[in-house]
PDB file of N, CA and C in Angstrom:
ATOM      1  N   UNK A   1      84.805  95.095  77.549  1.00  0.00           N
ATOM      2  CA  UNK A   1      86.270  95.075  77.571  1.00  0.00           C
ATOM      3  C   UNK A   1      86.774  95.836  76.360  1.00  0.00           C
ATOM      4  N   UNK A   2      87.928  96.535  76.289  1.00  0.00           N
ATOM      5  CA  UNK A   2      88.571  97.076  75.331  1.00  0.00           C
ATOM      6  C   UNK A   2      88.816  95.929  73.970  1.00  0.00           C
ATOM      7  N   UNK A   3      88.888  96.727  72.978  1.00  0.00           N
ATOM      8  CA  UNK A   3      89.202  96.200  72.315  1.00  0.00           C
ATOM      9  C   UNK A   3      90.492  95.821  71.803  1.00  0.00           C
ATOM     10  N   UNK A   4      91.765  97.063  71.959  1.00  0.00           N
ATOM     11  CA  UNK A   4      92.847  96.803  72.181  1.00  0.00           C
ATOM     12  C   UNK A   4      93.146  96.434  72.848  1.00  0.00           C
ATOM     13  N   UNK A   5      92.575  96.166  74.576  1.00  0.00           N
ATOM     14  CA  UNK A   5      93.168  95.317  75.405  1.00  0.00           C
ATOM     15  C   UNK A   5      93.296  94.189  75.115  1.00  0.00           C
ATOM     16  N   UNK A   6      91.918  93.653  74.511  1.00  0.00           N
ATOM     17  CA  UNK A   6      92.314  92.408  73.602  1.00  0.00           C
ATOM     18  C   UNK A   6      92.827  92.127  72.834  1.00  0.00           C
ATOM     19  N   UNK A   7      93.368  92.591  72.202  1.00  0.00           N
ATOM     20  CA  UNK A   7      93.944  92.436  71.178  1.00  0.00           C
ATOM     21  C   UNK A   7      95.821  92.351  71.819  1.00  0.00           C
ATOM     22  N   UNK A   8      96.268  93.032  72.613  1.00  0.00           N
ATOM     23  CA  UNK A   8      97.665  92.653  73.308  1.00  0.00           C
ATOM     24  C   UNK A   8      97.993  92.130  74.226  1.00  0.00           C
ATOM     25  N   UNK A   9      96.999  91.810  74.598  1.00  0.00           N
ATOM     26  CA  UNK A   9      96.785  90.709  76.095  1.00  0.00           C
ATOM     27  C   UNK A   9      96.524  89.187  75.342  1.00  0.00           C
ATOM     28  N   UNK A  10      95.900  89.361  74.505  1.00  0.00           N
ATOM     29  CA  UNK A  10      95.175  88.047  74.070  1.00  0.00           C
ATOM     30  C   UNK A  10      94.009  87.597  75.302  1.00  0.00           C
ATOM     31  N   UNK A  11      93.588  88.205  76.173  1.00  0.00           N
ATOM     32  CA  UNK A  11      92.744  87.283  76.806  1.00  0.00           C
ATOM     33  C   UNK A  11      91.147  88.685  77.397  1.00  0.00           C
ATOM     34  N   UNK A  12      90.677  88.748  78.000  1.00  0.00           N
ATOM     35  CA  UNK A  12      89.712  89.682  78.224  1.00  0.00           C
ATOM     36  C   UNK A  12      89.855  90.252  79.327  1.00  0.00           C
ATOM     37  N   UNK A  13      90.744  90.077  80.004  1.00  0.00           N
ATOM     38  CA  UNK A  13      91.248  90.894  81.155  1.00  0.00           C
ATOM     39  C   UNK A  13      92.574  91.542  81.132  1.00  0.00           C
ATOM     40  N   UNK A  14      93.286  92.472  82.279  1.00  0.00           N
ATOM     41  CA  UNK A  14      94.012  92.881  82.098  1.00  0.00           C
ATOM     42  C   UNK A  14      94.934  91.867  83.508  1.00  0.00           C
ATOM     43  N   UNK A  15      96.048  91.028  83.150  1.00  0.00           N
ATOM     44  CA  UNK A  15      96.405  90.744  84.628  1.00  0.00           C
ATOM     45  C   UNK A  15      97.254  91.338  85.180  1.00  0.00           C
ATOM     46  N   UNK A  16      97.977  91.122  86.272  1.00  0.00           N
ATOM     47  CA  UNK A  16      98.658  91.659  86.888  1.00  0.00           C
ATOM     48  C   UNK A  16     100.089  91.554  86.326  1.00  0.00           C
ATOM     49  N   UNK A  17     100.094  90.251  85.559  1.00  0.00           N
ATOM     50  CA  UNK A  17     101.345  90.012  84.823  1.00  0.00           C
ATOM     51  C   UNK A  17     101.916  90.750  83.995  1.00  0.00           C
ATOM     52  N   UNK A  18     100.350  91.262  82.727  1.00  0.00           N
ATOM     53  CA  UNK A  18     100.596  92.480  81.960  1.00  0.00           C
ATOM     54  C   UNK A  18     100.682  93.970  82.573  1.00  0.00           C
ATOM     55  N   UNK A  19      99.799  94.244  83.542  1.00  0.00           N
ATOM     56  CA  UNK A  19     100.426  95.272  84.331  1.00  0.00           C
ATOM     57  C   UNK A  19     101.643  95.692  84.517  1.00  0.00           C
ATOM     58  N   UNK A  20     102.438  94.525  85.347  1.00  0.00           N
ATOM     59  CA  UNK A  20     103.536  94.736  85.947  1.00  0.00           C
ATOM     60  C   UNK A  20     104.470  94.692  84.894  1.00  0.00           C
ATOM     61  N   UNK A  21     103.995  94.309  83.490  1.00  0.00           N
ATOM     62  CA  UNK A  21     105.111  94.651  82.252  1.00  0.00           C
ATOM     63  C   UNK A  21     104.748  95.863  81.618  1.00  0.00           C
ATOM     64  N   UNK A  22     103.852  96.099  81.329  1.00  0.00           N
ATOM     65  CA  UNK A  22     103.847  97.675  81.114  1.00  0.00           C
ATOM     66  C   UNK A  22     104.667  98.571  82.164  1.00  0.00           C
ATOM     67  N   UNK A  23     104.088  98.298  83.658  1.00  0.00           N
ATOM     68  CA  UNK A  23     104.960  99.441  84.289  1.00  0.00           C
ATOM     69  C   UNK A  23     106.454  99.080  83.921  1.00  0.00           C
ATOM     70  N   UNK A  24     106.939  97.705  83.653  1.00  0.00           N
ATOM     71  CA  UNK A  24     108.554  98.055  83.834  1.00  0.00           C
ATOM     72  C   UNK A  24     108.882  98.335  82.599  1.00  0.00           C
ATOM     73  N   UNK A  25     107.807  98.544  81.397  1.00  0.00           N
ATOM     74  CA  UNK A  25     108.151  99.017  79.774  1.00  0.00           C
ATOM     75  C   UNK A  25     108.219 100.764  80.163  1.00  0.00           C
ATOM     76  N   UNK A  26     107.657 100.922  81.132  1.00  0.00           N
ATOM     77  CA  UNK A  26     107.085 102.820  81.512  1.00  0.00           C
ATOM     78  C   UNK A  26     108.026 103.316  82.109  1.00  0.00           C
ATOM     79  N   UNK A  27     108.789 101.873  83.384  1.00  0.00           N
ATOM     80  CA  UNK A  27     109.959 102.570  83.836  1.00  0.00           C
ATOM     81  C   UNK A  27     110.973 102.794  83.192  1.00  0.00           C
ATOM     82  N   UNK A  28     111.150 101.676  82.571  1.00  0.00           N
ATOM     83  CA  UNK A  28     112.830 102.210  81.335  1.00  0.00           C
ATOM     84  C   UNK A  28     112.357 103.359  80.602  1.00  0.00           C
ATOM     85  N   UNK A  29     111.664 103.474  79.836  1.00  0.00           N
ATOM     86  CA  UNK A  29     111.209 105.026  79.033  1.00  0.00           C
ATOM     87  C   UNK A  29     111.469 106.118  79.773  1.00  0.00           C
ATOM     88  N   UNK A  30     110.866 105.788  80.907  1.00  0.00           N
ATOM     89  CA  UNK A  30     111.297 106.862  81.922  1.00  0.00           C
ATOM     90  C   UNK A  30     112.771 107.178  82.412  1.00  0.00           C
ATOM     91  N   UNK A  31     113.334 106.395  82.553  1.00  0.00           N
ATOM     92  CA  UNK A  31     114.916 106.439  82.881  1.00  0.00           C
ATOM     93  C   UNK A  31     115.597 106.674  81.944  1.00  0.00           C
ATOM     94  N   UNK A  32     115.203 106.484  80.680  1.00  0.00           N
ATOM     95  CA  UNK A  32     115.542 106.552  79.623  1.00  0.00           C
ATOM     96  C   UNK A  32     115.840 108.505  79.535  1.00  0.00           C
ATOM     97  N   UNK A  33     114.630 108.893  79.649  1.00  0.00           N
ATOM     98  CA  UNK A  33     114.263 110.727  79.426  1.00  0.00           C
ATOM     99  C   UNK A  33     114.636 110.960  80.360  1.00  0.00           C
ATOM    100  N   UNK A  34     114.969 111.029  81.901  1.00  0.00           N
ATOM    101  CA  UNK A  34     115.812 111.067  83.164  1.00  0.00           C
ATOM    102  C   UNK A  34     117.078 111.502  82.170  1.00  0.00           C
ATOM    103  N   UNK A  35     117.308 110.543  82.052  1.00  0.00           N
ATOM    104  CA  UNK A  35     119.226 110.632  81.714  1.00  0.00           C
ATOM    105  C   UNK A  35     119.272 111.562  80.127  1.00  0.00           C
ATOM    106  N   UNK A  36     118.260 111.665  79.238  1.00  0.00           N
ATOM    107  CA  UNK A  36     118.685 112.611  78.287  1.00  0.00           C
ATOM    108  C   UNK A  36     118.242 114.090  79.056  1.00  0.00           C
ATOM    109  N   UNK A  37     117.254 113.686  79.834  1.00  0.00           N
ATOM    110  CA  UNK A  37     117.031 115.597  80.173  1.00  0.00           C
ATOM    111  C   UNK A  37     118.263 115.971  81.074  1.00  0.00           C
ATOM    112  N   UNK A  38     118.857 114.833  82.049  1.00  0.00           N
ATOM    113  CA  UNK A  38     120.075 115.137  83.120  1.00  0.00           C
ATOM    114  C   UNK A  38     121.098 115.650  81.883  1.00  0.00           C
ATOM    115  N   UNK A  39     121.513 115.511  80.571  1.00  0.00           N
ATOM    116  CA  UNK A  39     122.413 115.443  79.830  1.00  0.00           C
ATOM    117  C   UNK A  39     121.980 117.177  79.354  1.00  0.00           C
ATOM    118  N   UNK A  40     120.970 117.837  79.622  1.00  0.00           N
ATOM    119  CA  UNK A  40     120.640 118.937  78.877  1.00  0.00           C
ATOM    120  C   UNK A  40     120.468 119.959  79.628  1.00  0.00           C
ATOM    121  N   UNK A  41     120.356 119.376  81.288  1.00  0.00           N
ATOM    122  CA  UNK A  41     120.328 120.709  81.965  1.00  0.00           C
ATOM    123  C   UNK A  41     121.517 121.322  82.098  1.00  0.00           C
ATOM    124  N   UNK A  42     121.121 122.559  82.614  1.00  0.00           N
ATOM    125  CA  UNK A  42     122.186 124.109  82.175  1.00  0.00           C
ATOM    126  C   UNK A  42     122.560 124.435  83.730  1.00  0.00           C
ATOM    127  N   UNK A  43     122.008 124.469  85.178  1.00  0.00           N
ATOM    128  CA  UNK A  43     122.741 124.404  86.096  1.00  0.00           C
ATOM    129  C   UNK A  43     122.296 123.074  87.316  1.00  0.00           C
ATOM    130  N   UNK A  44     123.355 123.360  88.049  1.00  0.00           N
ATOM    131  CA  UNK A  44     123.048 122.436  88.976  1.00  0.00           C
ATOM    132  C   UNK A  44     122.264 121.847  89.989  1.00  0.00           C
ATOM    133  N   UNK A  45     121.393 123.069  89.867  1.00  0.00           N
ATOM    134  CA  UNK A  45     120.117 122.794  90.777  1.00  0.00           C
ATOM    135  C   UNK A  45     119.262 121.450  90.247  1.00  0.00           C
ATOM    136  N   UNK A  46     118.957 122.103  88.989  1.00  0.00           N
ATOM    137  CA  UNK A  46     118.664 121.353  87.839  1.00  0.00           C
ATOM    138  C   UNK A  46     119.152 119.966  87.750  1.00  0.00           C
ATOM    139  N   UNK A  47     120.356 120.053  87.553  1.00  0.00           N
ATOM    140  CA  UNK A  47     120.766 118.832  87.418  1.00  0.00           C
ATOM    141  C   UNK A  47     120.639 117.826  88.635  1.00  0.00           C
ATOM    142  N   UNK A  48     120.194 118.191  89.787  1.00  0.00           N
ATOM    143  CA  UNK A  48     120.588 117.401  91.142  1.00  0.00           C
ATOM    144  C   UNK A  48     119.032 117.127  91.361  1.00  0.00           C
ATOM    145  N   UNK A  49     117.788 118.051  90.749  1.00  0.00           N
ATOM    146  CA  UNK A  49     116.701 117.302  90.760  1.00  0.00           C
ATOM    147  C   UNK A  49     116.685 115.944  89.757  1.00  0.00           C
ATOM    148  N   UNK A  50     117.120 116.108  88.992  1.00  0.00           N
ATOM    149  CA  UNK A  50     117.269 115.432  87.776  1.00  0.00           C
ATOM    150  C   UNK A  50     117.706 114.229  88.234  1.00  0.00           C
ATOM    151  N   UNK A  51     118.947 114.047  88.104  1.00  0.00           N
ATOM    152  CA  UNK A  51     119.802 113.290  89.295  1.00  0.00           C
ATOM    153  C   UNK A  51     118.997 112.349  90.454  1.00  0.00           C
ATOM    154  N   UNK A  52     118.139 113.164  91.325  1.00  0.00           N
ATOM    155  CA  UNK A  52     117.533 112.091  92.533  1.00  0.00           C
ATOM    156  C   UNK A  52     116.375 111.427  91.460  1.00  0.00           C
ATOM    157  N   UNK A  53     115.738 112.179  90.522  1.00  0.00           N
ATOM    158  CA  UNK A  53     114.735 111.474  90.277  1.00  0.00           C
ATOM    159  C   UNK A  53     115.003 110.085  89.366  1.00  0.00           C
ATOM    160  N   UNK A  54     116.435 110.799  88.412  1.00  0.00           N
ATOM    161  CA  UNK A  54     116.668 109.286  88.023  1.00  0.00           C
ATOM    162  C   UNK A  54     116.611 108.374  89.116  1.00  0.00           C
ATOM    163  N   UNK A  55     117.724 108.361  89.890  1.00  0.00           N
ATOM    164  CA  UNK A  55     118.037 107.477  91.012  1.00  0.00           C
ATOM    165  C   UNK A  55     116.410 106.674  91.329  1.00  0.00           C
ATOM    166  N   UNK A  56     115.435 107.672  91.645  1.00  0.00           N
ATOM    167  CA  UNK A  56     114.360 106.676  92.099  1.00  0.00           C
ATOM    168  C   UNK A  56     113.637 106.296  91.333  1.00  0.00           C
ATOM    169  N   UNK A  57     113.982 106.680  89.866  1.00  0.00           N
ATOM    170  CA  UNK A  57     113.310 105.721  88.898  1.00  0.00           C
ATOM    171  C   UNK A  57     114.117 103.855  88.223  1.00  0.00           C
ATOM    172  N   UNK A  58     115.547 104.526  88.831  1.00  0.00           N
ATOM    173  CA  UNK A  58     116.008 103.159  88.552  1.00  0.00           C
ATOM    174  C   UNK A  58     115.881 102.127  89.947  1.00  0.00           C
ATOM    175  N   UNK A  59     115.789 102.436  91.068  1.00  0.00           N
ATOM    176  CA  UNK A  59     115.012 102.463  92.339  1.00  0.00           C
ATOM    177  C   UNK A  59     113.818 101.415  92.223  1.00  0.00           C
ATOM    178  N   UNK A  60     112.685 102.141  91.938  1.00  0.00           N
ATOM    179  CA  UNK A  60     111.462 102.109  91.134  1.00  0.00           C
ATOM    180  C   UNK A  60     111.390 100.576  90.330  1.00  0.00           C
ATOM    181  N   UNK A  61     112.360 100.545  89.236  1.00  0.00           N
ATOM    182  CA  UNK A  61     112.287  99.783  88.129  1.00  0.00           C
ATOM    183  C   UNK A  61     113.263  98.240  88.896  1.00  0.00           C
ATOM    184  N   UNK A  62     113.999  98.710  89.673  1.00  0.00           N
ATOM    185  CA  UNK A  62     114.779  97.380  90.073  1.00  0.00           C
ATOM    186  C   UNK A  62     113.352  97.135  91.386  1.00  0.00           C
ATOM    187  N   UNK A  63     112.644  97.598  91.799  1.00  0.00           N
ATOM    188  CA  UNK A  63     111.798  97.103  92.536  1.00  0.00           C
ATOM    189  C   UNK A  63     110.302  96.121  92.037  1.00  0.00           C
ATOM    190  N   UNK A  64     110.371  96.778  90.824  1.00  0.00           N
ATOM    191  CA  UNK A  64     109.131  96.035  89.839  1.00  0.00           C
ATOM    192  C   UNK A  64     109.908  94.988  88.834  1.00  0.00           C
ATOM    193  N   UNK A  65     111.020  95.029  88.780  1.00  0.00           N
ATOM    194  CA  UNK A  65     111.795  93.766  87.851  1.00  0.00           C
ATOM    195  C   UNK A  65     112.041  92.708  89.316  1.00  0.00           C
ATOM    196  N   UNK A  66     112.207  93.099  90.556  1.00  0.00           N
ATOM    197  CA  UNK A  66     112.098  91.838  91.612  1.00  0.00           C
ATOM    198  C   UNK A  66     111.003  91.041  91.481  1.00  0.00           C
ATOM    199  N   UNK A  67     109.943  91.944  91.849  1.00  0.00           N
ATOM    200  CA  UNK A  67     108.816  91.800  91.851  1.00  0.00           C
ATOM    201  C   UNK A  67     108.029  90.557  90.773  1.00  0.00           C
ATOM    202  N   UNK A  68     108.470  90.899  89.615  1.00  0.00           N
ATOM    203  CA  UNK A  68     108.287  90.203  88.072  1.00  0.00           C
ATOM    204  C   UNK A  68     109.525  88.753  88.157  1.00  0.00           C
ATOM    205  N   UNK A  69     110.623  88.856  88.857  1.00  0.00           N
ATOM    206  CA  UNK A  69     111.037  87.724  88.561  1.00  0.00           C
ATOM    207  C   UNK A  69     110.295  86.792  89.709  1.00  0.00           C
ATOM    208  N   UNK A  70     110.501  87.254  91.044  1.00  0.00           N
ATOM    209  CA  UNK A  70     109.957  86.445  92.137  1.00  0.00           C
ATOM    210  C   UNK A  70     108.028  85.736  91.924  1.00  0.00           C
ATOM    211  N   UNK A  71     107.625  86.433  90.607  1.00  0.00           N
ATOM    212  CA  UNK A  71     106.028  85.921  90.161  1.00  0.00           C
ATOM    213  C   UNK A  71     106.392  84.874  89.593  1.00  0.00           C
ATOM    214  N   UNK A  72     107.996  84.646  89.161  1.00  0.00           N
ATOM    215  CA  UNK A  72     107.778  83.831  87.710  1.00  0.00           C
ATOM    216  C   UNK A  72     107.474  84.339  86.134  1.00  0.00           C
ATOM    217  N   UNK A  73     107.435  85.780  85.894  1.00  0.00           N
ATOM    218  CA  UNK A  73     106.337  86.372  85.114  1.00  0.00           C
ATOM    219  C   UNK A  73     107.849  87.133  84.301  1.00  0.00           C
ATOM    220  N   UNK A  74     109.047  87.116  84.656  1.00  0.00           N
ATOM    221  CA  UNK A  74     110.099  87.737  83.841  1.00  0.00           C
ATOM    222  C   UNK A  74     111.614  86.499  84.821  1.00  0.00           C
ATOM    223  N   UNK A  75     112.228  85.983  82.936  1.00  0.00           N
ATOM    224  CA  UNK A  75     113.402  85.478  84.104  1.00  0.00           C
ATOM    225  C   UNK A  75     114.793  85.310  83.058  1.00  0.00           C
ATOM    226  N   UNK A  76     115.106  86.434  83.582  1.00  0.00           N
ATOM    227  CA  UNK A  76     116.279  87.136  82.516  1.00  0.00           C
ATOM    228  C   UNK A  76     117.646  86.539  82.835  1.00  0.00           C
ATOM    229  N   UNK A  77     117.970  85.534  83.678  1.00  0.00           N
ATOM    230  CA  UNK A  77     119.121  84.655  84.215  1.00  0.00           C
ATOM    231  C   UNK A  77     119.069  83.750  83.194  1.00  0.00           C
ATOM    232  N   UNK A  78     118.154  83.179  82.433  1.00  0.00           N
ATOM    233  CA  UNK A  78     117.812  82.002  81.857  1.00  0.00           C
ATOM    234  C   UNK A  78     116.986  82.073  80.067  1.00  0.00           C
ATOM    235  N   UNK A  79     117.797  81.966  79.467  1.00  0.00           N
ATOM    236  CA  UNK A  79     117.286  82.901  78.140  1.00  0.00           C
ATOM    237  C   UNK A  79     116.194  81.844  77.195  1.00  0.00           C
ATOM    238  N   UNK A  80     116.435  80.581  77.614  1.00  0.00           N
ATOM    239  CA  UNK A  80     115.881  79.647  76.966  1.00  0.00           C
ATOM    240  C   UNK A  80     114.400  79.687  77.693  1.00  0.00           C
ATOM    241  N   UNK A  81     114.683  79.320  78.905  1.00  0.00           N
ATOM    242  CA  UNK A  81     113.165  79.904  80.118  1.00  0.00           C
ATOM    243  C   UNK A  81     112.128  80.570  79.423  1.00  0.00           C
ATOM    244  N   UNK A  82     113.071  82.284  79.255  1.00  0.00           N
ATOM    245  CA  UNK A  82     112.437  83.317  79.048  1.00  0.00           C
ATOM    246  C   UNK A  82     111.920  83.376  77.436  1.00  0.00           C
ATOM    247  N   UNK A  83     112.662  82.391  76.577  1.00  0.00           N
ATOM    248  CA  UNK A  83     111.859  82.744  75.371  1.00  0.00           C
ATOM    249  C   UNK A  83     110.376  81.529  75.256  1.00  0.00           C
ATOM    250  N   UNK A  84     110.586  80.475  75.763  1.00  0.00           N
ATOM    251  CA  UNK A  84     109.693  79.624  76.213  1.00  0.00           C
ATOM    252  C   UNK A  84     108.673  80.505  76.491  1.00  0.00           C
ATOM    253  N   UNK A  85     108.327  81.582  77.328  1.00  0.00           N
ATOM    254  CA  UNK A  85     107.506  81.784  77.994  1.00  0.00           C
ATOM    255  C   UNK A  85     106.874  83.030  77.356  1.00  0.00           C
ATOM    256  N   UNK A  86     107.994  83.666  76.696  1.00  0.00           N
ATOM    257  CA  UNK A  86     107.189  84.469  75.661  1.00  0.00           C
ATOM    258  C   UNK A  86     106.861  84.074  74.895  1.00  0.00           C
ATOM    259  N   UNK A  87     106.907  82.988  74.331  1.00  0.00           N
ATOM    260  CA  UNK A  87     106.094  81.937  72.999  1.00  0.00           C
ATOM    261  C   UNK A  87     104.971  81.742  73.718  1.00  0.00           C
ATOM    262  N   UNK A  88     104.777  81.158  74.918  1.00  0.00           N
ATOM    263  CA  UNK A  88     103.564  80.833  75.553  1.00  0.00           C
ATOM    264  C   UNK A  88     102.486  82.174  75.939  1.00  0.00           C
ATOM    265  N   UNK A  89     103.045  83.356  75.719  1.00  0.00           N
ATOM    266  CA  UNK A  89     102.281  84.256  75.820  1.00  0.00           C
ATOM    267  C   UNK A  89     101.959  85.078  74.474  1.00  0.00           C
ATOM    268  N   UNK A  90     102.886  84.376  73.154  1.00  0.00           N
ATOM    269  CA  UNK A  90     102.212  85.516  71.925  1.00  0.00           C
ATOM    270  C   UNK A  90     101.440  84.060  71.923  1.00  0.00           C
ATOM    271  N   UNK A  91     101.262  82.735  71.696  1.00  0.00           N
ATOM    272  CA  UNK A  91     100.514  81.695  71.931  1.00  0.00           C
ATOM    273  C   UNK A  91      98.858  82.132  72.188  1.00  0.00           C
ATOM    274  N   UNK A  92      98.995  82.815  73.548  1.00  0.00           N
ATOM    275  CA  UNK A  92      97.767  83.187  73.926  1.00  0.00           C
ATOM    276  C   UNK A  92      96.721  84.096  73.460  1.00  0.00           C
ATOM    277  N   UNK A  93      97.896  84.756  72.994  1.00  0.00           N
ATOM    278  CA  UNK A  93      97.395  86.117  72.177  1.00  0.00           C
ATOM    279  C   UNK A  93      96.878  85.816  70.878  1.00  0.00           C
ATOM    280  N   UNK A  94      97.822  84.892  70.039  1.00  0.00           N
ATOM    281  CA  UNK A  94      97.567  84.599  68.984  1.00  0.00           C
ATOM    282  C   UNK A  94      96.242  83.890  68.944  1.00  0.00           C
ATOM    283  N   UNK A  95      95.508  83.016  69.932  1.00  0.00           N
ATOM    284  CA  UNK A  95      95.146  82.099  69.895  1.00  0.00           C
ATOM    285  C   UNK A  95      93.972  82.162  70.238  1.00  0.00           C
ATOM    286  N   UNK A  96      93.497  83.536  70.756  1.00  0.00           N
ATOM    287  CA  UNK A  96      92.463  84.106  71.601  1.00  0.00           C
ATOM    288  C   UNK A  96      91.333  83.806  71.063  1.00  0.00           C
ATOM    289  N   UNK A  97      89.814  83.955  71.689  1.00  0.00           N
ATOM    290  CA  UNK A  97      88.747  83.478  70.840  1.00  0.00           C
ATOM    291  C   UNK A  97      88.038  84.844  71.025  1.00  0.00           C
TER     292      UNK A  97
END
């Protein structure tokens, strides 16, 4: 097993939980550079690729944030929930053998 995997997972695998938070850490970054490169193109062609691809990256990202709340694994309605549960996961990390 990696060694950095262990080390940010806290555990010796990779789950699906951490997966599915990396991709939705990959999708905002991504939507993120979407909307500064849409802000820099020079014609409209340009801009209208730009344009759909944001669209299906925010698309994309509202499909993997469903995904993450309906696991239980992200729950952003409920702030007390959600810090609970990130304590229970630097917990794990911290705690790892």
């Amino acid at each position: 097993m990696d060694v950095f995997i262990q080390n940010i997972t806290g555990t010796e695998h990779l789950t699906d939980r951490v997966l599915a938070t990396d991709l939705l850490f990959a999708t905002k970054t991504g939507i993120i550079n979407d909307a500064r490169a849409l802000s820099e193109a020079a014609t409209p062609e340009v801009r209208q690729v730009l344009k759909n691809h944001l669209n299906e990256s925010i698309h994309f990202h509202a499909r993997v944030f469903t995904y993450m709340v309906n696991k239980g694994w992200y729950n952003p309605y409920n702030a007390e929930d959600q810090i609970k549960m990130d304590m229970k996961y630097s917990e794990t990390a911290l705690n790892r053998k």
